[in-house]
Every structure is written in structure tokens, then in C-alpha cells.
N, C-alpha and C. Protein backbone atom coordinates (compact mmCIF):
# COMPACT_ATOMS: atom_id res chain seq x y z
N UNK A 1 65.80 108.44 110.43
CA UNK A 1 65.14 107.37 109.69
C UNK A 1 65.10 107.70 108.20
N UNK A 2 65.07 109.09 108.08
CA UNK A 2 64.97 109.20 106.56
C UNK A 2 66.27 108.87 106.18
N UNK A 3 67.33 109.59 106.26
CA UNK A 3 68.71 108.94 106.22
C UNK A 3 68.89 107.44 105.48
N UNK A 4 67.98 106.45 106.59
CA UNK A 4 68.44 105.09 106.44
C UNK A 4 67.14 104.33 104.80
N UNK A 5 66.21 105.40 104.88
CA UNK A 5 65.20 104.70 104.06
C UNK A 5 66.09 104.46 102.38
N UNK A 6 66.70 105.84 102.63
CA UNK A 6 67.74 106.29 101.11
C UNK A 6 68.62 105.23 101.05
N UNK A 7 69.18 104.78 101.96
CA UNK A 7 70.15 103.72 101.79
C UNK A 7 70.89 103.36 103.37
N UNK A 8 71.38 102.32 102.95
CA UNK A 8 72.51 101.53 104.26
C UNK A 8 73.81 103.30 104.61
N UNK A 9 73.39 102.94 105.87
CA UNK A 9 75.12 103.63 106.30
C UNK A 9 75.67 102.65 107.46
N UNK A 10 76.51 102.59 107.48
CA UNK A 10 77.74 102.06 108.98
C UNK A 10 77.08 103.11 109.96
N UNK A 11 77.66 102.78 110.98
CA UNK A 11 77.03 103.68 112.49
C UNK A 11 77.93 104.81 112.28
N UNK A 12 79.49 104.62 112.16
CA UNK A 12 80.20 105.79 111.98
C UNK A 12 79.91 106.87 111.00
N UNK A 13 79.64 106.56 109.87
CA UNK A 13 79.09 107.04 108.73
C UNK A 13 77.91 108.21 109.12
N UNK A 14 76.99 107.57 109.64
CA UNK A 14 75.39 108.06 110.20
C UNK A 14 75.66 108.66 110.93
N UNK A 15 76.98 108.85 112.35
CA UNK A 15 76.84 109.24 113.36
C UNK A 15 77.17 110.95 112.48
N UNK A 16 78.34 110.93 111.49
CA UNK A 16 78.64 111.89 111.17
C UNK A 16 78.01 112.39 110.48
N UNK A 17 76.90 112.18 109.62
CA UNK A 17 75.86 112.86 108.87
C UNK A 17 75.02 113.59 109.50
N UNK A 18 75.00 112.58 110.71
CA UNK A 18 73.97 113.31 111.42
C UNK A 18 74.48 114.72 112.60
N UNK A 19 75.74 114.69 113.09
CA UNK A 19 76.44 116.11 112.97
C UNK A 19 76.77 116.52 112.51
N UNK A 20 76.75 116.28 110.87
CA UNK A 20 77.18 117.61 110.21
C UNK A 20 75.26 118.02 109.73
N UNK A 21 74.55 117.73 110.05
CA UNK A 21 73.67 118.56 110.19
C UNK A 21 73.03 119.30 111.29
N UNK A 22 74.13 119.30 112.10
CA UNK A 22 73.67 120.31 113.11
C UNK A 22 73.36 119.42 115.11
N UNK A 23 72.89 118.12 114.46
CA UNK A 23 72.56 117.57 116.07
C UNK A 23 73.44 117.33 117.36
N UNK A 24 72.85 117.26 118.44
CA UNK A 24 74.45 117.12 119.23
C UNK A 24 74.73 115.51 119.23
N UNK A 25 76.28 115.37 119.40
CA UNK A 25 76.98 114.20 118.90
C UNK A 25 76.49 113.68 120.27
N UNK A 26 76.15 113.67 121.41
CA UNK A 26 75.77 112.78 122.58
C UNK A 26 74.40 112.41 121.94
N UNK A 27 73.34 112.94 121.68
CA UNK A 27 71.83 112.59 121.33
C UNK A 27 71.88 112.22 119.83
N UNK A 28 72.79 112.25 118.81
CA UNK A 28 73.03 111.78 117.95
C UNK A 28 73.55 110.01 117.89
N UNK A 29 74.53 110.10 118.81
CA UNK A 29 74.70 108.59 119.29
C UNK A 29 73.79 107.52 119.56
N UNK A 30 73.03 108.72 120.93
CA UNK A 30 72.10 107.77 121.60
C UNK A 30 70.72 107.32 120.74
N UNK A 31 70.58 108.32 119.60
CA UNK A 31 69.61 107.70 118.63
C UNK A 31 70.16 106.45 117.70
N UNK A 32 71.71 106.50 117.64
CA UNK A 32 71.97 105.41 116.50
C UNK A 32 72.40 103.85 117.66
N UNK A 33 72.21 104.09 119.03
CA UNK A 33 72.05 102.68 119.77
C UNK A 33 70.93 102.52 119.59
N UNK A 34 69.65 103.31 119.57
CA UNK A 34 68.69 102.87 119.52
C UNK A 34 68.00 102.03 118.12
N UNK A 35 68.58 102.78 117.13
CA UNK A 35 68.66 101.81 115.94
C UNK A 35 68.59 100.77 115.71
N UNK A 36 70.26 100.60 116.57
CA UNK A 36 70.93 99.36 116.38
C UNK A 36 70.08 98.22 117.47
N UNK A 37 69.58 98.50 118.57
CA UNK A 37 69.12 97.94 119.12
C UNK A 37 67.93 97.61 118.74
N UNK A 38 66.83 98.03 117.66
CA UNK A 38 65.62 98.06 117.04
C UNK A 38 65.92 97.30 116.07
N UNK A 39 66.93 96.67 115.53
CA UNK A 39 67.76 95.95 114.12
C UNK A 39 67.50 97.19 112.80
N UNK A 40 67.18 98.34 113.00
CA UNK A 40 67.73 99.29 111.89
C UNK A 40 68.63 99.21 111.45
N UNK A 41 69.87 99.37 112.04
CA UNK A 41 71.01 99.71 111.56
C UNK A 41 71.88 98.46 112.39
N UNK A 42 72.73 97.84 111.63
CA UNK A 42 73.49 96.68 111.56
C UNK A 42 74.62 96.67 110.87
N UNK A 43 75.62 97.24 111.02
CA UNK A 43 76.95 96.90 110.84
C UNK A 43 77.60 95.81 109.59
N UNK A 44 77.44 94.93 110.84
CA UNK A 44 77.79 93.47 110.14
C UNK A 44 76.63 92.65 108.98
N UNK A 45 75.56 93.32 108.91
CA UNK A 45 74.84 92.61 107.95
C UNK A 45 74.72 93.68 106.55
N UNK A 46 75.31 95.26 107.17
CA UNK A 46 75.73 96.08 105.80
C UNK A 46 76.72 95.68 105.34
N UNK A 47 77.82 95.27 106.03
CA UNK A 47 79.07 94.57 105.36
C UNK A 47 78.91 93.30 104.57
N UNK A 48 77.99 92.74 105.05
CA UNK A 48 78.19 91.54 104.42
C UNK A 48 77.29 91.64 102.88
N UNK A 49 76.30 92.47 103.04
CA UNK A 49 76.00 92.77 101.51
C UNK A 49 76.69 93.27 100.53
N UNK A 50 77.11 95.00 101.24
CA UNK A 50 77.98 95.15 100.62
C UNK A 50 79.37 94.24 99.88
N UNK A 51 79.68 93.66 100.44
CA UNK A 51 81.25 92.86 100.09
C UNK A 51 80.44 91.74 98.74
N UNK A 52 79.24 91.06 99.51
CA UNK A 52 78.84 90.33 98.34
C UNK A 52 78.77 90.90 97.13
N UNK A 53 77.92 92.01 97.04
CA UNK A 53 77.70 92.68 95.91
C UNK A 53 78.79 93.03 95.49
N UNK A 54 79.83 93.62 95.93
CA UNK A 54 80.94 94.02 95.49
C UNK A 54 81.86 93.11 94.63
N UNK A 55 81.98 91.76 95.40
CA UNK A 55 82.15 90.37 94.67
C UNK A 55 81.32 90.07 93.69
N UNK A 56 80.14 90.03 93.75
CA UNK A 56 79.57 89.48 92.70
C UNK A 56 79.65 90.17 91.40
N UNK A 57 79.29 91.74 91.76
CA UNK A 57 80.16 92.52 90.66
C UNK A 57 81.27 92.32 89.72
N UNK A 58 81.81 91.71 90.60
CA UNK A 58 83.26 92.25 90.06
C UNK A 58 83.98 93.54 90.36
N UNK A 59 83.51 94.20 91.39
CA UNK A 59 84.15 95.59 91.58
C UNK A 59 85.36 95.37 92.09
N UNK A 60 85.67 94.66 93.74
CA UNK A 60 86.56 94.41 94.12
C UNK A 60 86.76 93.43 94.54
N UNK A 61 88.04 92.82 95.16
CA UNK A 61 87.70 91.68 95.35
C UNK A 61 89.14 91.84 96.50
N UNK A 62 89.65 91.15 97.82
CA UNK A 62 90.36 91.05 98.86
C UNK A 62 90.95 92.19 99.35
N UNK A 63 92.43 92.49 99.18
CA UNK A 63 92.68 93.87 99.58
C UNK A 63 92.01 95.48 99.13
N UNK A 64 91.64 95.00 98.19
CA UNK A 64 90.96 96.11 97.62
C UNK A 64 89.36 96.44 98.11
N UNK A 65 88.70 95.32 98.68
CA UNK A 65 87.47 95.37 98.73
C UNK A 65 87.90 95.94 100.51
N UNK A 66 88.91 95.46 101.28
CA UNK A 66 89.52 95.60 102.36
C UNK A 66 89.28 97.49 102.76
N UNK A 67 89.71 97.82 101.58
CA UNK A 67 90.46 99.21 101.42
C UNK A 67 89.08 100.04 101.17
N UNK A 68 88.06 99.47 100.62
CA UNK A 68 86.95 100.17 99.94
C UNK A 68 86.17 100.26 101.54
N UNK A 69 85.45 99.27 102.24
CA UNK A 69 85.26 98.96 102.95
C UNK A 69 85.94 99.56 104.50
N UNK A 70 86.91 100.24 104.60
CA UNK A 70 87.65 101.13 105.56
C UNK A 70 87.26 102.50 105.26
N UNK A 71 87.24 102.53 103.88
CA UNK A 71 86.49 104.11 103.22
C UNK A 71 85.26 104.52 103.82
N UNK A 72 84.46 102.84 104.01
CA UNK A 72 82.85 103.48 103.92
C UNK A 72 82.53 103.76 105.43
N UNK A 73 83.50 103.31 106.84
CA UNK A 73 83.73 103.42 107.55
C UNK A 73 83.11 102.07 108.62
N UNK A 74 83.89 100.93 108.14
CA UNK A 74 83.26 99.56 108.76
C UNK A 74 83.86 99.92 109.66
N UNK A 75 83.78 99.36 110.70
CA UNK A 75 85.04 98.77 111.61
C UNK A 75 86.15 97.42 111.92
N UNK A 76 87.03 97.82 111.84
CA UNK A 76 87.76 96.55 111.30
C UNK A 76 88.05 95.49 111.43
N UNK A 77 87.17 95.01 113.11
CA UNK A 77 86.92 93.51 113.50
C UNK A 77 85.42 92.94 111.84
N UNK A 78 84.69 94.13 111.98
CA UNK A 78 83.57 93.60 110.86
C UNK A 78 84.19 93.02 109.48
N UNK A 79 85.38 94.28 109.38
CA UNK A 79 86.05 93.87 108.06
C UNK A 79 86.80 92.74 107.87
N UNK A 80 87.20 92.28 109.19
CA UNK A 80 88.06 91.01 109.13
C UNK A 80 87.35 89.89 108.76
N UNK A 81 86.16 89.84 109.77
CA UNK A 81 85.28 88.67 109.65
C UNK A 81 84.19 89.07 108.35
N UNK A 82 84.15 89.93 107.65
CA UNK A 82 83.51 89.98 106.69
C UNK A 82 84.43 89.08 105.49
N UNK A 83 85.32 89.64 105.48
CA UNK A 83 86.23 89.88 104.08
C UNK A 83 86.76 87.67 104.15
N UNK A 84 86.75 87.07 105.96
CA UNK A 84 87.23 85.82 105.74
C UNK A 84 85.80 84.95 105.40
N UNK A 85 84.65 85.57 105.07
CA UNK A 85 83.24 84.77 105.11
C UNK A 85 83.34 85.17 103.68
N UNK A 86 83.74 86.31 102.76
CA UNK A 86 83.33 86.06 101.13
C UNK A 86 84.63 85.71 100.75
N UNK A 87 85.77 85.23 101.26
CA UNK A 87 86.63 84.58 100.59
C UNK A 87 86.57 83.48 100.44
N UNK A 88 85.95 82.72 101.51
CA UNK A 88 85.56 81.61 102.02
C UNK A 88 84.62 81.10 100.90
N UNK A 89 83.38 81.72 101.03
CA UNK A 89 82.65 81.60 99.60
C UNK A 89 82.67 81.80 98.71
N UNK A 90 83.65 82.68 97.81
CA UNK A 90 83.94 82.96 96.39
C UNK A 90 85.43 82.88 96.35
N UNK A 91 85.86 81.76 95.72
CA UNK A 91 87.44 81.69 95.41
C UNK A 91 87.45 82.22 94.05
N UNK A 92 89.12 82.75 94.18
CA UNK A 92 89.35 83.50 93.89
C UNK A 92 89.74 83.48 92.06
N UNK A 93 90.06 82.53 91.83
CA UNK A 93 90.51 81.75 90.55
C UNK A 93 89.07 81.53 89.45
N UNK A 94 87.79 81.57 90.72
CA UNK A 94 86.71 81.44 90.08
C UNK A 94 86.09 83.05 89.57
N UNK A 95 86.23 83.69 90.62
CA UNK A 95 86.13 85.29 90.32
C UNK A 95 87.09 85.79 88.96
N UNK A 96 88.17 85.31 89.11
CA UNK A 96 88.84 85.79 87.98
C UNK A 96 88.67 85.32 86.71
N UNK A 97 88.29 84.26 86.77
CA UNK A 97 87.72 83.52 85.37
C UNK A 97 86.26 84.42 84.96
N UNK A 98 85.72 84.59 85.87
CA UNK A 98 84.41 85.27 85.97
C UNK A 98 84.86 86.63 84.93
N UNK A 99 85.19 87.18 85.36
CA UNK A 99 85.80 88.68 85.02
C UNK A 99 86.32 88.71 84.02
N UNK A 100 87.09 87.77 83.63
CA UNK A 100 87.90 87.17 82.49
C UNK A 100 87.04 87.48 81.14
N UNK A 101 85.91 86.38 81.34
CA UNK A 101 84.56 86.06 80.29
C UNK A 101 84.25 87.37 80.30
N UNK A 102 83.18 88.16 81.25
CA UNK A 102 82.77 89.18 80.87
C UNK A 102 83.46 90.72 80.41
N UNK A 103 84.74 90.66 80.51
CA UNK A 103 85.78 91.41 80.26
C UNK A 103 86.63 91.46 78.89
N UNK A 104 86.85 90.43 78.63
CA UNK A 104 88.14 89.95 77.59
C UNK A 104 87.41 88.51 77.45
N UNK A 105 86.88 88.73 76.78
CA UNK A 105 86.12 87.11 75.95
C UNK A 105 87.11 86.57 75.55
N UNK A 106 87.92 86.95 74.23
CA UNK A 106 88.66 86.26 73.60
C UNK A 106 89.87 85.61 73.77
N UNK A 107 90.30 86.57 75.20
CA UNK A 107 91.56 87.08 75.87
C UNK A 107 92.15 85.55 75.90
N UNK A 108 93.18 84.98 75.10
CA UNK A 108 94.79 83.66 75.58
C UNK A 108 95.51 84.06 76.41
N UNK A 109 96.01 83.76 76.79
CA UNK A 109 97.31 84.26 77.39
C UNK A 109 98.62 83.92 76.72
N UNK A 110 98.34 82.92 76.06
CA UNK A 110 99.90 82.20 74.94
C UNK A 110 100.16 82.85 73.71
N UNK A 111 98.70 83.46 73.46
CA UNK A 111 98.81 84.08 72.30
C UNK A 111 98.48 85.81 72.14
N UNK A 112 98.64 86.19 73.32
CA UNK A 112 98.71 87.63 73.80
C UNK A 112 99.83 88.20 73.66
N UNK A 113 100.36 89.60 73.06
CA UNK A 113 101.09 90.21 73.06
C UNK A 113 101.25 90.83 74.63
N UNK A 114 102.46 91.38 75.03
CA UNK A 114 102.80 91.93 76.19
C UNK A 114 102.33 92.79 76.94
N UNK A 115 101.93 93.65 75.72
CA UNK A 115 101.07 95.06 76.11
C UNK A 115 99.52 94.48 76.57
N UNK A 116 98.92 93.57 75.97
CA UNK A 116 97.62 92.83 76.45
C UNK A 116 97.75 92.39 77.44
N UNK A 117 98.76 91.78 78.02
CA UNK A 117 98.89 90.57 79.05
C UNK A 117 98.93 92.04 80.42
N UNK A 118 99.64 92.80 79.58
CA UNK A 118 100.07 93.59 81.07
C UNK A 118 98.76 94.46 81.36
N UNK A 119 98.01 94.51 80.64
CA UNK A 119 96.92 95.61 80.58
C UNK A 119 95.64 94.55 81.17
N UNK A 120 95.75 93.32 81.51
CA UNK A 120 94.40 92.41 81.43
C UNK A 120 95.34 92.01 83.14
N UNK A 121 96.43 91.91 83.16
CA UNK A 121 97.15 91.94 84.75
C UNK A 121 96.48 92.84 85.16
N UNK A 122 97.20 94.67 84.83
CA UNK A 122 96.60 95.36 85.96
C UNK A 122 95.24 95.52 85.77
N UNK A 123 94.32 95.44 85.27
CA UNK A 123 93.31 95.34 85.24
C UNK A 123 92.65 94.56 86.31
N UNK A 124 93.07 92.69 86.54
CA UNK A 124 92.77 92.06 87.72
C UNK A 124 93.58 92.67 88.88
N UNK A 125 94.37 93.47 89.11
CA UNK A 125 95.22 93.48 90.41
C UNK A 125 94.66 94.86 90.53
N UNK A 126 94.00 95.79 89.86
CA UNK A 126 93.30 97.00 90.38
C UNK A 126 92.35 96.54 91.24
N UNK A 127 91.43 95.51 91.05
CA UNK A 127 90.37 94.80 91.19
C UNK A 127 90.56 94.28 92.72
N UNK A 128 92.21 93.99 93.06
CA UNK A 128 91.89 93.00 94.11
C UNK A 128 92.56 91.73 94.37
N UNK A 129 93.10 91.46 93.31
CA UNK A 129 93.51 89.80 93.09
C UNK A 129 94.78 89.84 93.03
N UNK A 130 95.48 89.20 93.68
CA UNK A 130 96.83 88.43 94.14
C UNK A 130 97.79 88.09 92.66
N UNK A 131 99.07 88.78 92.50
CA UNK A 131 99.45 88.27 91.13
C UNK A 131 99.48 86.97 90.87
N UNK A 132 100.25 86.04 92.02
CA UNK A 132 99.92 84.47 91.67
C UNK A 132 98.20 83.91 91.33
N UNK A 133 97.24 84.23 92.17
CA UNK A 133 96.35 83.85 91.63
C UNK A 133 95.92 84.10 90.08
N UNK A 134 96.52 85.25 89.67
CA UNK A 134 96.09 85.93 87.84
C UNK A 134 96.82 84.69 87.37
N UNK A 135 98.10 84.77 87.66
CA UNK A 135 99.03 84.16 86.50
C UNK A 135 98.52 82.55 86.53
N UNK A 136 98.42 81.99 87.77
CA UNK A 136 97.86 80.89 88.06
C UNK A 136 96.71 80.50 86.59
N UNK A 137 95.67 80.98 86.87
CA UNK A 137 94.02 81.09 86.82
C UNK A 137 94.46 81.20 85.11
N UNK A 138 95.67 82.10 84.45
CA UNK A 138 95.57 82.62 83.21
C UNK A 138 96.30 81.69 82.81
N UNK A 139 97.28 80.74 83.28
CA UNK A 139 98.13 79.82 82.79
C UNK A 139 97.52 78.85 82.76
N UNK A 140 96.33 77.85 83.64
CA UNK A 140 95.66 76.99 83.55
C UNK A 140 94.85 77.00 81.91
N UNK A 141 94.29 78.01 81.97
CA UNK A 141 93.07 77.62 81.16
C UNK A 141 93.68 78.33 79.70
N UNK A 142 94.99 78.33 79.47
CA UNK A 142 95.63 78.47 78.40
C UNK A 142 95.63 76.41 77.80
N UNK A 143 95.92 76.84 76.20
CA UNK A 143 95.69 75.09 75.60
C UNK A 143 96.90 75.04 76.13
């Protein structure tokens, strides 16, 4: 319980914290069903914060948030149905405009040199975002 007061873990995550401090992995388990069965610990409702926040951020955003999210040790039916519920709600053209503003205020795209354009690209595609959607999203809202 102290574990969980500090913060969210995945079950996989917890199961292994909690043997690498020593407990046995059968009575280690059977404490994190009991969790889960108490609504402590929830999977699918850590994912779904996480990913929001992560979106709303701006940290990551589709394959990348995909990839972050396999790190923290979801499981990957959660990640599927996570990742199609914040795409669903945050498109993607809108995120990038988002990022855009708080990133590169001034940023054209018509009137950007090469080295800008390519540096404000990988910048969105570290992030997450699909090259058609950049070029899309950056060609629209050019005059």
C-alpha cells in the first residue's frame, strides 16, 4: 500500500517491485488480486490517465505514446483500447497545432528556411505524429 500511496503502478510493474524486495512472487501476486479486486490498483484506469496526461502535455502522442506505455508495463489489449479512446478524443492536427503555439509561436512554414522546417518536423515526429498529419496541419494554416 505504501508503494501505491507514492504513485500509480501497472500490476506488472508492482508485481516486480514487490520481488525485488524480497517477497515471494506467489504471495506477492495474491496481494496484487486483492488490490485489484478492492479497486486499488486498476490497469485500465492508470492507462487511461496516463495517456491523457501524456496528450495533454504534449509529451507523446500515437506510436510513441504506444512505445512509452509498453515501457511502463501496460498490457497490450489495455494499450490498444487505451491508445483507440485518446485518439478518438484528441485529433491529431489539433494536438499539433497545439504544440505548434506553445513551441514555435512564430513558426510559417512558407517562410521557413529548411533547417527550421526540418528541425520543427522532427521535433513533431519524436513526439508521435504521423509525417502526413505535420505536413498536412503545417500546410493548412500557412497564408
Amino acid at each position: 500500500m505504501r508503494l501505491l500511496n507514492a504513485r500509480d503502478y501497472t500490476s506488472q510493474r508492482l508485481l516486480g517491485k514487490l520481488t525485488d524486495k524480497g517477497y515471494d512472487p506467489a504471495s506477492a501476486g495474491q496481494a496484487i488480486r486483492q488490490l485489484q479486486q478492492e479497486g486499488w490498483l486498476n490497469d485500465s484506469r492508470f492507462a487511461l490517465r496516463f495517456a491523457e496526461a501524456a496528450v495533454a502535455a504534449g509529451r507523446y502522442f500515437g506510436p510513441r505514446l504506444c512505445l512509452e506505455m509498453k515501457r511502463r508495463g501496460f498490457p497490450p489489449d489495455i494499450i490498444a483500447t487505451t491508445l483507440e479512446q485518446v485518439t478518438e478524443e484528441h485529433a491529431a492536427t489539433d494536438q499539433i497545432r497545439s504544440l505548434l503555439e506553445r513551441r514555435y509561436g512564430r513558426f510559417s512554414y512558407h517562410s521557413a528556411d529548411d533547417r527550421e522546417k526540418r528541425r520543427v518536423l522532427g521535433y513533431l515526429q519524436r513526439k508521435g505524429f504521423a509525417l502526413s498529419d505535420i505536413l498536412t496541419c503545417l500546410k493548412q494554416d500557412a497564408p
